[in-house]
PDB file of N, CA and C in Angstrom:
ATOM      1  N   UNK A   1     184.113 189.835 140.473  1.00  0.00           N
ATOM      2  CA  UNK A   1     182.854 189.427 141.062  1.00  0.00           C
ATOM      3  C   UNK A   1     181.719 189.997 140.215  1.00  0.00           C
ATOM      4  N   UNK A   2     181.138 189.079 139.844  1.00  0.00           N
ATOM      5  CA  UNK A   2     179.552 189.610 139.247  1.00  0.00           C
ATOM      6  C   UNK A   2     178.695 188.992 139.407  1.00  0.00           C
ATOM      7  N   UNK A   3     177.746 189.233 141.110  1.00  0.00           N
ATOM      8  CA  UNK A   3     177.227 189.039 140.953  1.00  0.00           C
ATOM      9  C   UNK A   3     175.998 189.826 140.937  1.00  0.00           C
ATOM     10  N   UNK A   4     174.718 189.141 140.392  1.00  0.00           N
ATOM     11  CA  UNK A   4     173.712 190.270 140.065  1.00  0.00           C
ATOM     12  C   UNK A   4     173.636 191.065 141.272  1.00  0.00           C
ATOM     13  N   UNK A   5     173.146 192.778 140.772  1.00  0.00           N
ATOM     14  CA  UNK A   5     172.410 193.577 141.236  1.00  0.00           C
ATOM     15  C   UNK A   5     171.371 193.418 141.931  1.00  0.00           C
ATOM     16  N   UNK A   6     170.321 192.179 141.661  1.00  0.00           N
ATOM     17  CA  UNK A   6     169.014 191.791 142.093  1.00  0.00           C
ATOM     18  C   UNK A   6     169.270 191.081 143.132  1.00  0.00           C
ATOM     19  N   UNK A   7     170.392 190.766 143.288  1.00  0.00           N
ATOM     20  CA  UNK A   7     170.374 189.698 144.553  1.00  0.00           C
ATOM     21  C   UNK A   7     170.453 190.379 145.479  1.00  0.00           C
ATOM     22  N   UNK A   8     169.570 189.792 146.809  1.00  0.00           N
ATOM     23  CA  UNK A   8     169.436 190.694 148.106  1.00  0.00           C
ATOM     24  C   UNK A   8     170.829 190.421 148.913  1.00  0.00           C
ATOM     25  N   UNK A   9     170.948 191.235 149.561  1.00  0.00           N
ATOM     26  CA  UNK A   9     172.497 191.267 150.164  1.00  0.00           C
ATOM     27  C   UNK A   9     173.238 189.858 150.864  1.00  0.00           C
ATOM     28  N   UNK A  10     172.115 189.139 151.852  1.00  0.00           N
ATOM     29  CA  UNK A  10     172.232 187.886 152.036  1.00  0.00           C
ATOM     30  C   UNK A  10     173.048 187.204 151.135  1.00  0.00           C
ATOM     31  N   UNK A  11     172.383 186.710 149.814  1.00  0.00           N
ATOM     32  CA  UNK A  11     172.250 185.892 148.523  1.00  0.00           C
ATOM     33  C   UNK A  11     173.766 186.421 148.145  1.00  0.00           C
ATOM     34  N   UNK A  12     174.380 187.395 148.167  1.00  0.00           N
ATOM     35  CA  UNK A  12     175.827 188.091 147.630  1.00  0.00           C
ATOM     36  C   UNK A  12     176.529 187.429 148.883  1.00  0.00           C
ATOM     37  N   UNK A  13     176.328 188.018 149.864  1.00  0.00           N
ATOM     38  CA  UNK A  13     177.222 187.397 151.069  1.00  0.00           C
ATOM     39  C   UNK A  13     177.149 185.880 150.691  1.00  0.00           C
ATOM     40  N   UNK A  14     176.327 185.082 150.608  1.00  0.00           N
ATOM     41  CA  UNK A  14     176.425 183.423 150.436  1.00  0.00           C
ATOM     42  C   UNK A  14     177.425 182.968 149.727  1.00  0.00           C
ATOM     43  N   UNK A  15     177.429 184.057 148.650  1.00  0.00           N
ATOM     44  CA  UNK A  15     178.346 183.263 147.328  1.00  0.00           C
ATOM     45  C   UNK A  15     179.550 184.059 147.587  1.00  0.00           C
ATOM     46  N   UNK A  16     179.573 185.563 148.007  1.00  0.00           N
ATOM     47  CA  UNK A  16     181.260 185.687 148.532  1.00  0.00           C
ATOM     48  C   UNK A  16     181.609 185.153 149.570  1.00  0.00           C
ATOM     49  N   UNK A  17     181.033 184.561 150.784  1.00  0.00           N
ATOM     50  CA  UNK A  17     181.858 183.760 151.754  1.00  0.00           C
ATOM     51  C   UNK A  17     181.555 182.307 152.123  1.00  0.00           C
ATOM     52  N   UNK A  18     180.739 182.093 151.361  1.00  0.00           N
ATOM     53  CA  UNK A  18     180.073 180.534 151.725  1.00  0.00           C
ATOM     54  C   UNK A  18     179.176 180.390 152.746  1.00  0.00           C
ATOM     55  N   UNK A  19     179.055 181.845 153.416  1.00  0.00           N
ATOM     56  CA  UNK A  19     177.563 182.003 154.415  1.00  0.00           C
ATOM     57  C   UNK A  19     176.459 181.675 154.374  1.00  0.00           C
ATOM     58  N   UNK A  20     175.719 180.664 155.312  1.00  0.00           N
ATOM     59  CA  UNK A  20     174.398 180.490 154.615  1.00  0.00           C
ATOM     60  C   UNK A  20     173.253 180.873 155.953  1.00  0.00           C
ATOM     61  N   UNK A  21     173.945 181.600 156.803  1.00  0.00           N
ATOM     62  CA  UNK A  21     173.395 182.169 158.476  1.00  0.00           C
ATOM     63  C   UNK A  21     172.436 182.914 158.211  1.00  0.00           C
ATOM     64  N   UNK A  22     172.402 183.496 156.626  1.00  0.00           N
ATOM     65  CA  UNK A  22     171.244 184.809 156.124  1.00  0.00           C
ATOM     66  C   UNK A  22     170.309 184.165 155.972  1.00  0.00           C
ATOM     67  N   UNK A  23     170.022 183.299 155.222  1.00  0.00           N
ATOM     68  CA  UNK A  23     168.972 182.804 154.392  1.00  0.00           C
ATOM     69  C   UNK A  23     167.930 182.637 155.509  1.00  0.00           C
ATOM     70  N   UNK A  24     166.537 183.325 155.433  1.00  0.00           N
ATOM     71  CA  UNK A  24     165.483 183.698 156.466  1.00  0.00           C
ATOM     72  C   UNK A  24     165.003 182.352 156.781  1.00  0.00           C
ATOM     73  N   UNK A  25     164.457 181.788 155.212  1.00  0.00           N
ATOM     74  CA  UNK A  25     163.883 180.389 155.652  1.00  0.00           C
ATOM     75  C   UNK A  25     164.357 179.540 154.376  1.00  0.00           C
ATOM     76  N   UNK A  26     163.280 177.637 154.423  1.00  0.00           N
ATOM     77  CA  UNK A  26     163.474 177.432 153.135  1.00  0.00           C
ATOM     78  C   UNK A  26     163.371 178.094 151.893  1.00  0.00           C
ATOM     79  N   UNK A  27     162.081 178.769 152.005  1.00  0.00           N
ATOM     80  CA  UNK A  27     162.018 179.256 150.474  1.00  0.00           C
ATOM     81  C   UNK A  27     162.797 180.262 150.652  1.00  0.00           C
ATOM     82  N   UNK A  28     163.459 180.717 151.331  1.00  0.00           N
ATOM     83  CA  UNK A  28     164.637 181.573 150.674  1.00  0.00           C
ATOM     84  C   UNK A  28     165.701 181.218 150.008  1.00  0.00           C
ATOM     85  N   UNK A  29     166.258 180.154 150.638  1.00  0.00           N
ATOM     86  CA  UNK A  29     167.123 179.498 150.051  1.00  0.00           C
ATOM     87  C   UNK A  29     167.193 178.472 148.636  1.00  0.00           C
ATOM     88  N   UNK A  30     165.813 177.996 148.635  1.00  0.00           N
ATOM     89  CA  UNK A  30     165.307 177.476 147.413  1.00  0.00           C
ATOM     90  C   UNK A  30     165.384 178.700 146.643  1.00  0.00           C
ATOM     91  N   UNK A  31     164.534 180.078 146.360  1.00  0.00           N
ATOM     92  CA  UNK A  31     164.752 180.814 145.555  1.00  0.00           C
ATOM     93  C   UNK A  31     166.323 180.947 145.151  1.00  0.00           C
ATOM     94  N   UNK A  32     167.091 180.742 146.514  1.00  0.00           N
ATOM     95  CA  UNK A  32     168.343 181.521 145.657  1.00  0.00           C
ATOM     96  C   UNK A  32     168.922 180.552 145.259  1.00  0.00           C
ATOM     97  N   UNK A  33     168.684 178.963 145.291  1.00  0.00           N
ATOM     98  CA  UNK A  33     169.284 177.991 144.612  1.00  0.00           C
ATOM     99  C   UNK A  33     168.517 178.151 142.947  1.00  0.00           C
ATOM    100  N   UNK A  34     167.496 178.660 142.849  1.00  0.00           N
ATOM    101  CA  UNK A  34     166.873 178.813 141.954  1.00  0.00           C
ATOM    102  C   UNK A  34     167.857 179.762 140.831  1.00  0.00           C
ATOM    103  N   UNK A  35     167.616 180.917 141.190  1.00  0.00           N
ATOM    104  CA  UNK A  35     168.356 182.192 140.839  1.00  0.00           C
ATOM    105  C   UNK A  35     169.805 181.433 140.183  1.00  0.00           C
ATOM    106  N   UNK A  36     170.523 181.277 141.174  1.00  0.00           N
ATOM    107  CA  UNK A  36     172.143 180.694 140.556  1.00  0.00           C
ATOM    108  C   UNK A  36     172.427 179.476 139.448  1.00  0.00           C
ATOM    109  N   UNK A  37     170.762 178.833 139.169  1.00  0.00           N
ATOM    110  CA  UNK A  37     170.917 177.864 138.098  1.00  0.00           C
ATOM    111  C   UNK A  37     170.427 178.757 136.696  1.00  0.00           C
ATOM    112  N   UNK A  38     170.538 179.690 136.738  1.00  0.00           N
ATOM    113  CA  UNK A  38     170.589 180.692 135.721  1.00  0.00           C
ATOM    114  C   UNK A  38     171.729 180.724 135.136  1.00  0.00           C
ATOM    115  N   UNK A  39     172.127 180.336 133.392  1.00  0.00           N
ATOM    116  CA  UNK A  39     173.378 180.060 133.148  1.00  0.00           C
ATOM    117  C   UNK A  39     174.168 180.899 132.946  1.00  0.00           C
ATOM    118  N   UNK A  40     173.746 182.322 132.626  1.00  0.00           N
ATOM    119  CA  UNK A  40     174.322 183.517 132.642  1.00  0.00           C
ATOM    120  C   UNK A  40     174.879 183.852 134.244  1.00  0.00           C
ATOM    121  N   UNK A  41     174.066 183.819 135.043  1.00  0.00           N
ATOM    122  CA  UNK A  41     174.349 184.276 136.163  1.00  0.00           C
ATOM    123  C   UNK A  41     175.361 183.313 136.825  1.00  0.00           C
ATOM    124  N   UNK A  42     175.535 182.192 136.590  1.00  0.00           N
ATOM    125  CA  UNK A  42     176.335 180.760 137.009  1.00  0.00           C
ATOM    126  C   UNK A  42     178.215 181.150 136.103  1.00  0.00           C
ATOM    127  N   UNK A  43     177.697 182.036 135.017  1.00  0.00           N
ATOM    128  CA  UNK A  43     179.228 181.390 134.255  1.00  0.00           C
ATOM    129  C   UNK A  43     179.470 183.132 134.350  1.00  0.00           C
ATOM    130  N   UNK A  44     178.793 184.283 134.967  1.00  0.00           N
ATOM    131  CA  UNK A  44     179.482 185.331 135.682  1.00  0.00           C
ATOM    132  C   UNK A  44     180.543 185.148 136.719  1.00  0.00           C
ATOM    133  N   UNK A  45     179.984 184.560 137.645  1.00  0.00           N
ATOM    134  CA  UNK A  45     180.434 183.949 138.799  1.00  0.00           C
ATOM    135  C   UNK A  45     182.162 183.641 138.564  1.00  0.00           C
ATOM    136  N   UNK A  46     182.766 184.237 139.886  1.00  0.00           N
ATOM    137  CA  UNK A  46     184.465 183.664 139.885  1.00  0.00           C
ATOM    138  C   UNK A  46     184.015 182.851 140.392  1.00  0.00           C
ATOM    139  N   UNK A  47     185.446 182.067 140.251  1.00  0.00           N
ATOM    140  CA  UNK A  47     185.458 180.358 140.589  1.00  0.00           C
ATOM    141  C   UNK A  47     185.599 180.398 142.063  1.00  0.00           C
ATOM    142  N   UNK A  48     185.895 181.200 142.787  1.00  0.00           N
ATOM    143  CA  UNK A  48     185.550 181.148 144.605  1.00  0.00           C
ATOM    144  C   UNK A  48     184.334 181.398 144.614  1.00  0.00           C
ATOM    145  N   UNK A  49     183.137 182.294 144.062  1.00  0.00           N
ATOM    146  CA  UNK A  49     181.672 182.111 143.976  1.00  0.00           C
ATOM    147  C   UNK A  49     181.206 180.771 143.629  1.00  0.00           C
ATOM    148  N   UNK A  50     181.676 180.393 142.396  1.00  0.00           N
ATOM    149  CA  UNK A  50     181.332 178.691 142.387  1.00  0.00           C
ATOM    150  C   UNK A  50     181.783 177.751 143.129  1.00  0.00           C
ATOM    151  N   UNK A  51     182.660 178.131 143.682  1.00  0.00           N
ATOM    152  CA  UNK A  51     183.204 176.940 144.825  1.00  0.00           C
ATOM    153  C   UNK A  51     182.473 177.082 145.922  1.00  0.00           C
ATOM    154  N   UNK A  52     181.713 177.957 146.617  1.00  0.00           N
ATOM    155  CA  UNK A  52     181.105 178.612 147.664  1.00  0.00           C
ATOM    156  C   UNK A  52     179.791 177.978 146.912  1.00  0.00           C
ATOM    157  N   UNK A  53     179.097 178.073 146.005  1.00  0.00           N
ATOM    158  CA  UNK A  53     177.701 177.898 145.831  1.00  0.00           C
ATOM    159  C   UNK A  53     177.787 176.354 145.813  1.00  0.00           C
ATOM    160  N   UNK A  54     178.948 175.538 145.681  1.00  0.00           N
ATOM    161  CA  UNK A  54     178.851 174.534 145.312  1.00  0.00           C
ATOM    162  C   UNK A  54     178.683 173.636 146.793  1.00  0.00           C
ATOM    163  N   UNK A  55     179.561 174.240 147.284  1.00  0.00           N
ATOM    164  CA  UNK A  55     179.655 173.808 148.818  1.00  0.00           C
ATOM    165  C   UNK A  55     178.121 174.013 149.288  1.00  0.00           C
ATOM    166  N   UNK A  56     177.237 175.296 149.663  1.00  0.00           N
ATOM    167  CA  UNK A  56     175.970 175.508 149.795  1.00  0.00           C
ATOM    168  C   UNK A  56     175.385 174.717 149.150  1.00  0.00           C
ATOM    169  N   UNK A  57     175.510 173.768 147.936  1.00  0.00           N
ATOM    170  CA  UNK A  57     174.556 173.150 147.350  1.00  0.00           C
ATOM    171  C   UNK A  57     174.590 171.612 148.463  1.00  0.00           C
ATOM    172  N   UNK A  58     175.928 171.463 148.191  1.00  0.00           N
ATOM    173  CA  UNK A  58     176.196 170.250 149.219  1.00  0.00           C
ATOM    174  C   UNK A  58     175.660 170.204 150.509  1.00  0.00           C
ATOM    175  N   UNK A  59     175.550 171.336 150.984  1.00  0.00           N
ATOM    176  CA  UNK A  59     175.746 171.392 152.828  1.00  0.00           C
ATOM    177  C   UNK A  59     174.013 171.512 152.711  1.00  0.00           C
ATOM    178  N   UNK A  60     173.064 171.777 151.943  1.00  0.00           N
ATOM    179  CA  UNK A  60     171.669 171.792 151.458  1.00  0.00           C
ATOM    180  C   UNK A  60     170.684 171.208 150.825  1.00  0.00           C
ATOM    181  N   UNK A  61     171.604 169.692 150.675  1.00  0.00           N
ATOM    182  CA  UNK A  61     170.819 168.844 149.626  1.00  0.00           C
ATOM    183  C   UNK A  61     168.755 169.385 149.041  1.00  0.00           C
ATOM    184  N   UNK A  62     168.466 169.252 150.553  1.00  0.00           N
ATOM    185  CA  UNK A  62     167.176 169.352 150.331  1.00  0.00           C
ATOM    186  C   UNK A  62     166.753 170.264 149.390  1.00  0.00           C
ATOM    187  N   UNK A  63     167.152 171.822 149.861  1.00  0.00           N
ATOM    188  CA  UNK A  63     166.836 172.674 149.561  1.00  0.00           C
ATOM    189  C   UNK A  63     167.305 172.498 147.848  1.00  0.00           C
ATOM    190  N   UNK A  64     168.556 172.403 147.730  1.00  0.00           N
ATOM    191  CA  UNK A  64     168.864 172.440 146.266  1.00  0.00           C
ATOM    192  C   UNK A  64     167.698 171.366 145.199  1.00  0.00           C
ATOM    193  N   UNK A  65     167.329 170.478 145.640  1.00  0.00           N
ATOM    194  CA  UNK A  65     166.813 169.277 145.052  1.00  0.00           C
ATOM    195  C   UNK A  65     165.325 170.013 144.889  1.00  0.00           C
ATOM    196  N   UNK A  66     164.986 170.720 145.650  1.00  0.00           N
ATOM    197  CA  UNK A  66     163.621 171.838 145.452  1.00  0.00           C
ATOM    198  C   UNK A  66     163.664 172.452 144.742  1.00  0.00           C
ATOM    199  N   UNK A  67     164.709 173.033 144.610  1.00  0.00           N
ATOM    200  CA  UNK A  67     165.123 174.503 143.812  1.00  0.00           C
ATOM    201  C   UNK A  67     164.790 173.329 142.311  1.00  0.00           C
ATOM    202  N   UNK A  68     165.808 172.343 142.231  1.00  0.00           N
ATOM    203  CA  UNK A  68     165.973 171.692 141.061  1.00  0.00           C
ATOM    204  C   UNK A  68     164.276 171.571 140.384  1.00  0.00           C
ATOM    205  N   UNK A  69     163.507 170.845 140.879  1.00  0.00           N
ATOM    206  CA  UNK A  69     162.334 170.021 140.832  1.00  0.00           C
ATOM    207  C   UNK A  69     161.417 171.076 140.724  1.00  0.00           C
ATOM    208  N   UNK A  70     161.549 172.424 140.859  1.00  0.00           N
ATOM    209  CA  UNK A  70     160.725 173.418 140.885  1.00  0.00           C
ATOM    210  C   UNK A  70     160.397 173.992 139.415  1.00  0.00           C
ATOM    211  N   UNK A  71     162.444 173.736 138.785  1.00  0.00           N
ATOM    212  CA  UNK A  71     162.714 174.221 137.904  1.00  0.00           C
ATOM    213  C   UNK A  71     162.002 174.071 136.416  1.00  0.00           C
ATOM    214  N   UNK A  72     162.025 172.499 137.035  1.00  0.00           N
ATOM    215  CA  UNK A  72     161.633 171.420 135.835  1.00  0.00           C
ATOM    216  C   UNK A  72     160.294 171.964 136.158  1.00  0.00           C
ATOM    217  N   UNK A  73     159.459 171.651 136.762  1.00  0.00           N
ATOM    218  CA  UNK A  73     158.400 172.149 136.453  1.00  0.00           C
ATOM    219  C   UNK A  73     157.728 173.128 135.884  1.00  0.00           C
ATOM    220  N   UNK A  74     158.373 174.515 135.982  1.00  0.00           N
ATOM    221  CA  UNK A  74     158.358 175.446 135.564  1.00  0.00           C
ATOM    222  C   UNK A  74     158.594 175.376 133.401  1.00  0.00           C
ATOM    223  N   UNK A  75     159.504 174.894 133.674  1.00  0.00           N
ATOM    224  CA  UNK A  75     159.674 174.250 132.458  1.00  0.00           C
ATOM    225  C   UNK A  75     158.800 173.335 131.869  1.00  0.00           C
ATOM    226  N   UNK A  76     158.248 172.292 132.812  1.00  0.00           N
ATOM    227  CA  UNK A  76     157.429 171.323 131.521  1.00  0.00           C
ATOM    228  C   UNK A  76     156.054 172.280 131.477  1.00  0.00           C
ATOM    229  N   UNK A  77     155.375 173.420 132.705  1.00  0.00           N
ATOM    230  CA  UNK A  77     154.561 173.909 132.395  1.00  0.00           C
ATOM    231  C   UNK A  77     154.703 174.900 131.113  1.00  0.00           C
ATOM    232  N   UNK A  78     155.740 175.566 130.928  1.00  0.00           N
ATOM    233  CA  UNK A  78     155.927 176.507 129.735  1.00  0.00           C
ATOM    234  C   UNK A  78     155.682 175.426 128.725  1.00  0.00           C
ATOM    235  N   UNK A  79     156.157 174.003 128.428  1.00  0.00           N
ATOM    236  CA  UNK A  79     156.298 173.299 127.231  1.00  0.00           C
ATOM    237  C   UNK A  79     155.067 173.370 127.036  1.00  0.00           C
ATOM    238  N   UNK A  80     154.117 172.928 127.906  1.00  0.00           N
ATOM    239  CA  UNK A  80     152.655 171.900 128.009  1.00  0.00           C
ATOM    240  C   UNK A  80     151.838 173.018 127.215  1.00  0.00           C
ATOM    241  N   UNK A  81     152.404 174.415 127.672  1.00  0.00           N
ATOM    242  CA  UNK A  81     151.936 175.568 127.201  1.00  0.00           C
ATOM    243  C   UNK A  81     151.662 176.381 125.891  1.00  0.00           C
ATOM    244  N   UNK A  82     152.878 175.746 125.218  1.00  0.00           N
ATOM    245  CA  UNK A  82     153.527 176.003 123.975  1.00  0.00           C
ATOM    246  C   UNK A  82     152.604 175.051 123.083  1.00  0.00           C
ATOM    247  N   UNK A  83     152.497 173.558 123.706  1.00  0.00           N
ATOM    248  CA  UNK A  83     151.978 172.504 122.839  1.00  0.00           C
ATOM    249  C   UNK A  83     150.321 172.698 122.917  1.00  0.00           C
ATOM    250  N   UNK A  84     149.865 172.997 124.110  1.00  0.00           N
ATOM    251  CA  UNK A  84     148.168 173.655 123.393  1.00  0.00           C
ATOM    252  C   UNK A  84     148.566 174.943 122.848  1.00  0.00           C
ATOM    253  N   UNK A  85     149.132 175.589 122.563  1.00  0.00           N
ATOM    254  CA  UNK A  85     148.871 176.596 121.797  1.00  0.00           C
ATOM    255  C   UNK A  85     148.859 176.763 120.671  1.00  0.00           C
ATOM    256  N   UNK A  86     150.102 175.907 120.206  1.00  0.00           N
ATOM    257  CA  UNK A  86     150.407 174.982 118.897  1.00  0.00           C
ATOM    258  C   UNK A  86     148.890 173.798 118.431  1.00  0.00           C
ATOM    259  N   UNK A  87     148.767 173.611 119.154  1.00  0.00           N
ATOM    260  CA  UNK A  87     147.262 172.037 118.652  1.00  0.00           C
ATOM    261  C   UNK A  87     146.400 173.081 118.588  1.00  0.00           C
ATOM    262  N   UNK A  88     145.993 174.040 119.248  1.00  0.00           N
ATOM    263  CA  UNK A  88     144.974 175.349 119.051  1.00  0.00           C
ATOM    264  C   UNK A  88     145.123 175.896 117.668  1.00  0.00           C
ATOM    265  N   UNK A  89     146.109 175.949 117.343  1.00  0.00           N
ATOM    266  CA  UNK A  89     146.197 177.016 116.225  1.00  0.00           C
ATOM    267  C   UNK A  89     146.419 175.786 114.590  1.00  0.00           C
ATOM    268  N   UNK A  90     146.488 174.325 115.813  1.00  0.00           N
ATOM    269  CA  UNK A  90     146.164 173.912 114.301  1.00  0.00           C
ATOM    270  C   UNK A  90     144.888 173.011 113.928  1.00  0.00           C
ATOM    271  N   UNK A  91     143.823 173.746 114.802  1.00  0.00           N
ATOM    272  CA  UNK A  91     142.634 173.263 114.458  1.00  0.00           C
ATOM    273  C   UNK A  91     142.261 172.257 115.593  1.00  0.00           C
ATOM    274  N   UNK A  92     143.257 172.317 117.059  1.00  0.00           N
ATOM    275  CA  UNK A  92     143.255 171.755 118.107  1.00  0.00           C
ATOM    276  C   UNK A  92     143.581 169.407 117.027  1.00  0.00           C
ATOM    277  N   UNK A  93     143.670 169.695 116.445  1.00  0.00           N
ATOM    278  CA  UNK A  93     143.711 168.166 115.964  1.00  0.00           C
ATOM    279  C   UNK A  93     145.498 167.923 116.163  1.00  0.00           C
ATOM    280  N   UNK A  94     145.519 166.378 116.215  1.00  0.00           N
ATOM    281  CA  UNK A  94     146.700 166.597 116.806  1.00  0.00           C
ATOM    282  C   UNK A  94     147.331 165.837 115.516  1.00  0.00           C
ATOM    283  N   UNK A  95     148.408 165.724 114.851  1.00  0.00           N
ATOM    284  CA  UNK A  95     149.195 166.000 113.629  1.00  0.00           C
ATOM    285  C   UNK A  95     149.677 164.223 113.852  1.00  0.00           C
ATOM    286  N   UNK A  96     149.208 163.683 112.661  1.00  0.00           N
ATOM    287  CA  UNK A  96     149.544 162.271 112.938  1.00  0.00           C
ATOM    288  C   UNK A  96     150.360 161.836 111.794  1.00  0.00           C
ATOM    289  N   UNK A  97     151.535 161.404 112.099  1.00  0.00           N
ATOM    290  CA  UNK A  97     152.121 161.260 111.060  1.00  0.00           C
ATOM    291  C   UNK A  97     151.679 160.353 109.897  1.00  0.00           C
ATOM    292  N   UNK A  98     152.016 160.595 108.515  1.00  0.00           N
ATOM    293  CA  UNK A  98     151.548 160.083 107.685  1.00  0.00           C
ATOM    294  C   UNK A  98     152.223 158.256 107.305  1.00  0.00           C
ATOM    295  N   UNK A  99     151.724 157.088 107.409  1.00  0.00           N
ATOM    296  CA  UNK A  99     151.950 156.235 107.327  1.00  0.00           C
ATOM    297  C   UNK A  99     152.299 155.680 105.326  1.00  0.00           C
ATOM    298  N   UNK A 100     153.813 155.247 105.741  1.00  0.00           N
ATOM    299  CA  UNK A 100     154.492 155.378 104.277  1.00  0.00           C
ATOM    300  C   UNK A 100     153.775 154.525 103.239  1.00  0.00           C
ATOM    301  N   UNK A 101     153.024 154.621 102.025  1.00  0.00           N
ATOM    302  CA  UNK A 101     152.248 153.562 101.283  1.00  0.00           C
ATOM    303  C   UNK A 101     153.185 152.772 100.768  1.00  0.00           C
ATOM    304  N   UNK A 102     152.307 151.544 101.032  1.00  0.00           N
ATOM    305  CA  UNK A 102     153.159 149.795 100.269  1.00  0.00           C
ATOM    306  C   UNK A 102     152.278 150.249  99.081  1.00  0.00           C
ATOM    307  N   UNK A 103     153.545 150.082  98.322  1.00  0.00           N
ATOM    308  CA  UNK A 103     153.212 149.136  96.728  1.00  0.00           C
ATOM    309  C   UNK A 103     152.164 148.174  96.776  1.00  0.00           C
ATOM    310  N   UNK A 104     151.602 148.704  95.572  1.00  0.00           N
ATOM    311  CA  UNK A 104     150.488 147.921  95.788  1.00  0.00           C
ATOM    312  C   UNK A 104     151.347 146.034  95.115  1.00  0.00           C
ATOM    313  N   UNK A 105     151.230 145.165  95.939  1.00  0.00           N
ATOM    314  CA  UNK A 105     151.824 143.506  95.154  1.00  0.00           C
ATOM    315  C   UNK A 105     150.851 143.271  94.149  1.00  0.00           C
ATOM    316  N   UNK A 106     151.501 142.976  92.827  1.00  0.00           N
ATOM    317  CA  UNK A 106     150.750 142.099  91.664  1.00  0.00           C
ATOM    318  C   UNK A 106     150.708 140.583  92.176  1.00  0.00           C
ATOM    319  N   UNK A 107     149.379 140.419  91.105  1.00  0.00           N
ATOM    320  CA  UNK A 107     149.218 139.007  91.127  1.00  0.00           C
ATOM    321  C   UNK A 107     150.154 138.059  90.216  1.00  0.00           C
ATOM    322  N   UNK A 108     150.349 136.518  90.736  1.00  0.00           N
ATOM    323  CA  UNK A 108     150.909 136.021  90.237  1.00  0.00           C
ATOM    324  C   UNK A 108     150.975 135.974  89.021  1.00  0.00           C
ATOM    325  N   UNK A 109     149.350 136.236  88.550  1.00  0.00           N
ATOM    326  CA  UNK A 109     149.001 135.766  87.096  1.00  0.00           C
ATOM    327  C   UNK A 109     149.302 137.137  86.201  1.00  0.00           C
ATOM    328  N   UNK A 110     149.284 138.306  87.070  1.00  0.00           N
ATOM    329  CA  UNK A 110     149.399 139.513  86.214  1.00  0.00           C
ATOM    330  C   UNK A 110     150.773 139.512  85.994  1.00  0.00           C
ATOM    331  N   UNK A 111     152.107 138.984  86.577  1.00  0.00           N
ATOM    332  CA  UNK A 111     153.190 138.954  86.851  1.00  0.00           C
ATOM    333  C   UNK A 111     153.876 137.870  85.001  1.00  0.00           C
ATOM    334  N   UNK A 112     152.620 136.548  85.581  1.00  0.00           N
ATOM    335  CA  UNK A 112     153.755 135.831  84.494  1.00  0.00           C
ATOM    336  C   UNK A 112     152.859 136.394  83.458  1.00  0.00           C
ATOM    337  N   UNK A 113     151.710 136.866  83.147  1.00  0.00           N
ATOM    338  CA  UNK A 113     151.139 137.573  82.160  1.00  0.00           C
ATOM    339  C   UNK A 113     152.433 138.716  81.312  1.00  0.00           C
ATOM    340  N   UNK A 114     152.713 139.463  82.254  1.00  0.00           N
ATOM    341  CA  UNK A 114     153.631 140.713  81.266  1.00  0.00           C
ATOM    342  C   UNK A 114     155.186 140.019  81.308  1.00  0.00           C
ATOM    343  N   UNK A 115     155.515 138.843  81.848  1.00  0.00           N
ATOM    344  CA  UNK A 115     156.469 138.184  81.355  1.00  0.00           C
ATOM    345  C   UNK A 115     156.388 137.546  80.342  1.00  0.00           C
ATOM    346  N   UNK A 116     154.899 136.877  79.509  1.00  0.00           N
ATOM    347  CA  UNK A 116     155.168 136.334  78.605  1.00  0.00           C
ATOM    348  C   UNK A 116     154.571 137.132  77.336  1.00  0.00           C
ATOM    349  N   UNK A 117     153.872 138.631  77.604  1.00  0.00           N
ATOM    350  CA  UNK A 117     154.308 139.624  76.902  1.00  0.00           C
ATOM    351  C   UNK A 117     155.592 140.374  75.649  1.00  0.00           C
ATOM    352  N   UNK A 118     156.210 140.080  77.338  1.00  0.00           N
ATOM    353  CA  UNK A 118     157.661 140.544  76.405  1.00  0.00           C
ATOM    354  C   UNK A 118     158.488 139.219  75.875  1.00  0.00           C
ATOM    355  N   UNK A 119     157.983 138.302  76.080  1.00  0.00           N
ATOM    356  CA  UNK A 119     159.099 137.258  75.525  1.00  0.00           C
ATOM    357  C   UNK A 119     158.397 136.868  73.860  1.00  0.00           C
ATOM    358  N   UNK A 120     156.761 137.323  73.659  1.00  0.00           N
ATOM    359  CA  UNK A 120     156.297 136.832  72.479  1.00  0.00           C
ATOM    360  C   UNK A 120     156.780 137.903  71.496  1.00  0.00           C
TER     361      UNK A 120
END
């Protein structure tokens, strides 16, 4: 069994017996659906902890689908975060890719011109 230290006693009981009688309210349970999508903390876990969290995920749709949707957010805010910081530091302009140059086309006449160049 490993699971974290940080988890409040509830959150341990859940995942060693499949108890979910602790959890105070939603956001408790959202946090700790939160917590267990941690991939370190997910691939600690014996496979009766994952079978138990998995079941809680099931028997919780809602809550898990919060936890999920919270996550992502959390995430696209760090990205959104990263990308002004990045356009900041490069003069806030935003980096446009460079469009590949066409050859410039000769004219017909310049064409049969250096053809009859080389044939004289």
């Amino acid at each position: 069994m490993a699971i974290p230290a940080s988890f409040a006693s509830h959150w341990r009981r859940a995942l060693e017996s499949g108890d979910a009688s602790g959890f105070t309210n939603d956001a408790d349970m959202i946090a700790f659906f939160g917590a267990t999508r941690v991939y370190d903390t997910l691939m600690a876990m014996s496979d009766t902890e994952k079978d138990h969290l998995i079941a809680l995920r099931t028997s919780h749709p809602d809550q898990f689908s919060e936890a999920i949707s919270k996550d992502h957010a959390r995430r696209s805010e760090a990205a959104q975060a990263v990308i002004a910081k990045n356009r900041a530091n490069l003069g806030g302009a935003p980096i446009a890719p460079k469009a590949p140059e066409k050859p410039k086309a000769k004219s017909w006449d310049e064409v049969i011109a250096k053809f009859n160049a080389r044939g004289a």
